[in-house]
Protein backbone atom coordinates (compact mmCIF):
# COMPACT_ATOMS: atom_id res chain seq x y z
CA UNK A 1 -16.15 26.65 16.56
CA UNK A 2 -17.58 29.82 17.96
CA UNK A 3 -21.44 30.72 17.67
CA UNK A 4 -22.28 32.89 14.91
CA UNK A 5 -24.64 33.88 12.50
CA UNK A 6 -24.32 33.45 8.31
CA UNK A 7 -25.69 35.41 5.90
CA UNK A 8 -24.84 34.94 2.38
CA UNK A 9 -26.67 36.40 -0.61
CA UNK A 10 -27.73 34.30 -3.92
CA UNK A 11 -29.17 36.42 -6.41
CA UNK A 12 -32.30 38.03 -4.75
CA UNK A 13 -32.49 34.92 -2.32
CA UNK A 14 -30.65 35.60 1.11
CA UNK A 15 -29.51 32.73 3.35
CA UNK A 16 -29.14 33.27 7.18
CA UNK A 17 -27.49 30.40 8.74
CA UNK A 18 -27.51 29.79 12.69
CA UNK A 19 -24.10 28.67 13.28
CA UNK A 20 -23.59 26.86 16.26
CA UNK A 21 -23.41 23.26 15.40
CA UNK A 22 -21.58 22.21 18.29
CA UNK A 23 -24.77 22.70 20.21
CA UNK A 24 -27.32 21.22 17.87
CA UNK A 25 -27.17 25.13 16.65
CA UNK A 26 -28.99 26.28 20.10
CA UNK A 27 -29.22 30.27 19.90
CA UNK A 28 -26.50 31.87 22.25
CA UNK A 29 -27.95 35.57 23.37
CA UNK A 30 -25.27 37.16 20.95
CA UNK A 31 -26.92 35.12 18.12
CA UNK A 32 -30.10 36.16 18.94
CA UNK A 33 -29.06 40.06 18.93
CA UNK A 34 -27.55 39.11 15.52
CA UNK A 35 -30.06 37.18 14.48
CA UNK A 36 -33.12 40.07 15.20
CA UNK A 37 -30.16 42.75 13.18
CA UNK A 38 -30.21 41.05 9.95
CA UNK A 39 -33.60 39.71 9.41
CA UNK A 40 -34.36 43.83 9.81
CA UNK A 41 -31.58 45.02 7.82
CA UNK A 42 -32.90 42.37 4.88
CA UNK A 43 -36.61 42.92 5.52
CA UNK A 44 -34.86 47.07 4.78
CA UNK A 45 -33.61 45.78 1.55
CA UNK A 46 -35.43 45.72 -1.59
CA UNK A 47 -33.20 43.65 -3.70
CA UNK A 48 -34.27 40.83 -1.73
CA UNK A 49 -37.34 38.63 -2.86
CA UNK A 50 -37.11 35.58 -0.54
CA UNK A 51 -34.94 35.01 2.79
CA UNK A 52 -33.88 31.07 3.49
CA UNK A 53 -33.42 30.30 7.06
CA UNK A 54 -31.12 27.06 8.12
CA UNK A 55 -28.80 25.68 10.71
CA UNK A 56 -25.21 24.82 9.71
CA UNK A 57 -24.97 20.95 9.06
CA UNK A 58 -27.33 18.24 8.67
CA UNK A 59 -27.42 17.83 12.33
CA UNK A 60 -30.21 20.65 13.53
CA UNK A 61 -32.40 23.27 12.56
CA UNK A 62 -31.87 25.46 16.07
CA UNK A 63 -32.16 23.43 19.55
CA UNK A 64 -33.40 26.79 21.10
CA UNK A 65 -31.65 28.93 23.45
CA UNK A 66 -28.32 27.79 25.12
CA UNK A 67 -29.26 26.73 28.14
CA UNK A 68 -25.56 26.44 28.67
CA UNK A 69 -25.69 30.40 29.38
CA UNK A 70 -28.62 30.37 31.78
CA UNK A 71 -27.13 30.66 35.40
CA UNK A 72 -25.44 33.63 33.82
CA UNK A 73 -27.51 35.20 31.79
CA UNK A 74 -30.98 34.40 32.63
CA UNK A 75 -31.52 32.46 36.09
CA UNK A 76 -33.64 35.16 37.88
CA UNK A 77 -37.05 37.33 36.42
CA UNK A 78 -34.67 40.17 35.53
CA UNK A 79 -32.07 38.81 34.01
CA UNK A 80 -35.48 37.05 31.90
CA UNK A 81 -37.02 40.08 31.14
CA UNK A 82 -33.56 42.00 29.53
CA UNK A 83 -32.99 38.23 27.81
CA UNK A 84 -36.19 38.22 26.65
CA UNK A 85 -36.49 41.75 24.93
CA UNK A 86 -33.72 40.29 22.87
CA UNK A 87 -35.35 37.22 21.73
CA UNK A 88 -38.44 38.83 21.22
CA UNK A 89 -36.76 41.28 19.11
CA UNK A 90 -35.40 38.77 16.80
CA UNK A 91 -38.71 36.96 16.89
CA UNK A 92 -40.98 39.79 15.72
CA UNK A 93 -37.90 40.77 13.18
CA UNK A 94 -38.48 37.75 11.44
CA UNK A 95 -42.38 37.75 11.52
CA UNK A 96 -42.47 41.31 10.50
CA UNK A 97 -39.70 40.71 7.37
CA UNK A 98 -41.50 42.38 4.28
CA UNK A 99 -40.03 39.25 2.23
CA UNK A 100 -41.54 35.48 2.73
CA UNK A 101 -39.33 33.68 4.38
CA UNK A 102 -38.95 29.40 4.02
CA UNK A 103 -37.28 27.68 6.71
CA UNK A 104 -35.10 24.73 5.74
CA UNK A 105 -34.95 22.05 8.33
CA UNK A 106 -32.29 19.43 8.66
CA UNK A 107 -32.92 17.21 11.80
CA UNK A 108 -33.77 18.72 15.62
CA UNK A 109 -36.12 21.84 15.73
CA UNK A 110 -37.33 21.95 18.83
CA UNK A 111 -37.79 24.73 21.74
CA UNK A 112 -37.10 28.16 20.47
CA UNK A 113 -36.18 26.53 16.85
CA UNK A 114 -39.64 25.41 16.35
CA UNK A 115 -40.97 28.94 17.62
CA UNK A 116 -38.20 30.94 14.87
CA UNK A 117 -39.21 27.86 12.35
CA UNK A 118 -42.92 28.90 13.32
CA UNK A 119 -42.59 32.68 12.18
CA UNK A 120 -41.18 31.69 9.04
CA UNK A 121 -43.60 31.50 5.89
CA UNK A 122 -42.77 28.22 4.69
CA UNK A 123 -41.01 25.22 6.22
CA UNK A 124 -39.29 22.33 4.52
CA UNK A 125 -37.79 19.10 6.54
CA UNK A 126 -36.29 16.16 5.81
CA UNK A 127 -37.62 12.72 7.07
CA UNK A 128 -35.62 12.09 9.95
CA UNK A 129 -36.29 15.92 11.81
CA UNK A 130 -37.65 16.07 14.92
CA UNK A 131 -39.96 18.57 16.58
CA UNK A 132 -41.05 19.87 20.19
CA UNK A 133 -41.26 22.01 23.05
CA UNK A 134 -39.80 20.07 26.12
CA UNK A 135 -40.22 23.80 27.91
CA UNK A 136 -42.06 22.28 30.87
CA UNK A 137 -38.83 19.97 31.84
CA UNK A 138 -36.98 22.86 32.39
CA UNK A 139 -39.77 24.69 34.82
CA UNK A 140 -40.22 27.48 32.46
CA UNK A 141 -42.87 29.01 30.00
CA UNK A 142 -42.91 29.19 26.19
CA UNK A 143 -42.99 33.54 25.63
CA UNK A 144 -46.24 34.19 25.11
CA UNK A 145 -45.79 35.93 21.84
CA UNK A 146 -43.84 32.53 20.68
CA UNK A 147 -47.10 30.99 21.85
CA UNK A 148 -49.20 32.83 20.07
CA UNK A 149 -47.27 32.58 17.03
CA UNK A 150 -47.69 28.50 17.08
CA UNK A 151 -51.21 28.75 17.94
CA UNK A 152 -51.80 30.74 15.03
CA UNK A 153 -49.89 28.64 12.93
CA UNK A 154 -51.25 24.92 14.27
CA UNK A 155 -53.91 25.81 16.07
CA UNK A 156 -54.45 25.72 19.81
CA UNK A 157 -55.21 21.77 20.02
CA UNK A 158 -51.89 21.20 19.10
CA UNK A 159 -49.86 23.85 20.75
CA UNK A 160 -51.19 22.69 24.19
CA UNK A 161 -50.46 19.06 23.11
CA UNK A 162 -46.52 20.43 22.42
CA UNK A 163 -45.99 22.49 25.43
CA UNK A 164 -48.15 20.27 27.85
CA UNK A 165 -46.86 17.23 26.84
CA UNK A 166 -43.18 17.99 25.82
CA UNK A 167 -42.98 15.63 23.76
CA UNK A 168 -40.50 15.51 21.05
CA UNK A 169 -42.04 13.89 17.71
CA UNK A 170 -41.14 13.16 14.41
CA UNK A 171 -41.96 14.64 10.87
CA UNK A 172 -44.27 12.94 9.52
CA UNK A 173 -46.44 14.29 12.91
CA UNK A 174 -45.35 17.36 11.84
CA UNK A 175 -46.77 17.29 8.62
CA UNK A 176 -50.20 15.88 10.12
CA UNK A 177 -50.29 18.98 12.95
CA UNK A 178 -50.01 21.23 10.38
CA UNK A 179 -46.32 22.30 11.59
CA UNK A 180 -43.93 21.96 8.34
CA UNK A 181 -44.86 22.37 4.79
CA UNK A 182 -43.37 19.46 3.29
CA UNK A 183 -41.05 16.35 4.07
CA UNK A 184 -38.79 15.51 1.67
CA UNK A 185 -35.52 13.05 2.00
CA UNK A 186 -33.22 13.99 4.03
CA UNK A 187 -30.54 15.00 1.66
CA UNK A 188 -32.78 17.03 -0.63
CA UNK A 189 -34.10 18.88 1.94
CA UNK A 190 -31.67 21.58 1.01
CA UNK A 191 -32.36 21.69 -2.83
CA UNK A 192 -36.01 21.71 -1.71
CA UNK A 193 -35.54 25.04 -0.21
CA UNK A 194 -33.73 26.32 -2.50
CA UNK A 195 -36.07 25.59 -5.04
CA UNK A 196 -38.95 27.07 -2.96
CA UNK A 197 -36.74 30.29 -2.38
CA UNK A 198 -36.39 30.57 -6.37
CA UNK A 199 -39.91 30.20 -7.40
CA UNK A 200 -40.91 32.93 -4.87
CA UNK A 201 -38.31 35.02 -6.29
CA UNK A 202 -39.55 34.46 -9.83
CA UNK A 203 -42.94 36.07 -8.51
CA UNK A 204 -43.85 39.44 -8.24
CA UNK A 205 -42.07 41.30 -5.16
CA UNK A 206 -44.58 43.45 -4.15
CA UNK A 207 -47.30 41.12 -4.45
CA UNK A 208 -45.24 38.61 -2.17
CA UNK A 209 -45.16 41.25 0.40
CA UNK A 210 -48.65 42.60 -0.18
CA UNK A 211 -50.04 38.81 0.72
CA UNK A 212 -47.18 38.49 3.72
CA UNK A 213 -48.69 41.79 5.17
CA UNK A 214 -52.10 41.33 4.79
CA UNK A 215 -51.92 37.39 5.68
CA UNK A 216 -50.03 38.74 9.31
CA UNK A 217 -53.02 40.99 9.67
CA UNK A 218 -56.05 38.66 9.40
CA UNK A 219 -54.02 36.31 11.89
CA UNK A 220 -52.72 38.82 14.61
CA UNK A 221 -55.15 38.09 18.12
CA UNK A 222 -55.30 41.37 20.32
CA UNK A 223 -52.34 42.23 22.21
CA UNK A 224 -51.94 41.14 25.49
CA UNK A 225 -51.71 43.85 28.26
CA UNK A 226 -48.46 44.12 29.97
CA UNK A 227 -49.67 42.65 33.01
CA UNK A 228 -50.41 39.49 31.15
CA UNK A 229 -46.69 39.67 29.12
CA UNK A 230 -44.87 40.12 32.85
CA UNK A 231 -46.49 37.08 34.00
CA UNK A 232 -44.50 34.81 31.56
CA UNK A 233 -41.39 35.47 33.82
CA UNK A 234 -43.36 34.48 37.12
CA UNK A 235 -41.54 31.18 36.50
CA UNK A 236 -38.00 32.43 36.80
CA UNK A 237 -38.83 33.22 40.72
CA UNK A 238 -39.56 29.04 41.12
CA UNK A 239 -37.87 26.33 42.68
CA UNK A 240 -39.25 24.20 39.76
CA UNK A 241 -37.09 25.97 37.50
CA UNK A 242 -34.00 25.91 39.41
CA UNK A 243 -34.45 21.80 39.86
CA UNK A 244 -35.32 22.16 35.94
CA UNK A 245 -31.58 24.45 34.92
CA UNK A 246 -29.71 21.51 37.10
CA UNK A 247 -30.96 18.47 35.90
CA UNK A 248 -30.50 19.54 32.61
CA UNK A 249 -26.96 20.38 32.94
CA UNK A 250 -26.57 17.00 34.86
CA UNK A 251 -28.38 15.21 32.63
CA UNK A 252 -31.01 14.06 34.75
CA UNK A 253 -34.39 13.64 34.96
CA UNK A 254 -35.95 16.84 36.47
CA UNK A 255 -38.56 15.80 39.84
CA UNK A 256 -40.51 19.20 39.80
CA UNK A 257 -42.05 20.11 43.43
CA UNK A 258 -45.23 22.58 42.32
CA UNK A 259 -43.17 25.29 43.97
């Protein structure tokens, strides 16, 4: 199955579906162009009152990017900065979408799934998800702006104990940290959702989007100056994060050298 991107309307309640389940879902760079398109065409439309993101299957939420398209498409600070206008496109697409949007999350959301799942409004799992940012094995940095999203939404405690650490940890953790808004059983995480999707709908539109605005204002931190933003890509110029990109793709345990 090829990686592609769902979107299917119910009603007033949109559902975009990341569709690459033979990767746990991980975000190819033509999914993430796709991805940043319709969360702006939908935020555009005013027949929508509530967007539902998911991964297809029970399997994952998003594992992040492909790292399967790396040596390609992003193994050197250029190729990282074009990649990462991209992702940061579909990012701020989905944080700036007038209409709430509730993440449903069926097992692994970790790495760039946890920063999308981080943007969204609400998030619902199911017992047996998991959740991290094993960034740091792969000798590269979290984008800042992802950063800054998580820190807003858990607070900087725990997004230094995510990306520091790299651990991946369960849902109930999740809960505790602040990162999901409910755990439910496993197979009602989708009806749980749902269900959150519909009672936002039932509420007033342009309230919704009145408290989504204002609630993104009283949260946003100063911009960072370009400077700052260029130095997230100082780790595509390391050895660390070559030994990182081929250990992964062996399967082995990464032994970083500081360089």
């Amino acid at each position: 199955m090829g990686d592609k991107l769902g979107i299917e309307r119910h009603g007033d309640i949109a559902i975009v579906t990341l569709d690459n389940p033979d990767k746990m879902n991980a975000l190819t760079l033509s999914m993430w162009r796709d991805l940043g398109a319709a969360m702006e065409q939908l935020s555009d439309d005013d027949s929508v009152r509530c967007v539902v993101l998911r991964g297809a299957g029970m399997k994952a939420f998003a594992a992040g990017a492909d790292i399967g398209e790396f040596a390609a498409l992003r193994s050197n600070r250029d190729q990282a900065r074009a990649y990462a206008e991209i992702t940061t496109a579909a990012m701020d697409a989905i944080e700036r979408c007038r209409h709430p949007v509730v993440a449903m999350i069926h097992g692994v959301c970790v790495g760039g799934g946890l920063e999308i799942a981080s943007l969204c409004d609400i998030r619902v799992c199911g017992e047996s998800s998991r959740f991290g940012a094993p960034v740091g094995q792969l000798g590269l940095t979290m984008s800042y702006a992802e950063l800054g999203a998580l820190i807003r939404l858990a607070g900087r405690a725990v997004a230094m104990e995510i990306v520091l650490e790299g651990r991946i940890f369960d849902a109930r953790e999740a809960l505790a940290k602040g990162l999901t808004s409910r755990v439910v059983a496993d197979d009602a995480v989708e009806d749980e959702a749902i269900a959150t999707a519909r009672r936002i709908a039932r509420g007033a539109p342009l309230v919704a989007r009145w408290h989504k605005a204002a609630s993104n204002r009283l949260t946003r931190a100063p911009a960072l100056s370009a400077d700052e933003i260029e130095s997230a890509f100082d780790c595509f110029d390391t050895e660390d994060f070559r030994i990182g990109a081929e250990a992964f793709n062996a399967k082995q345990k990464p032994v970083f050298k500081g360089k």
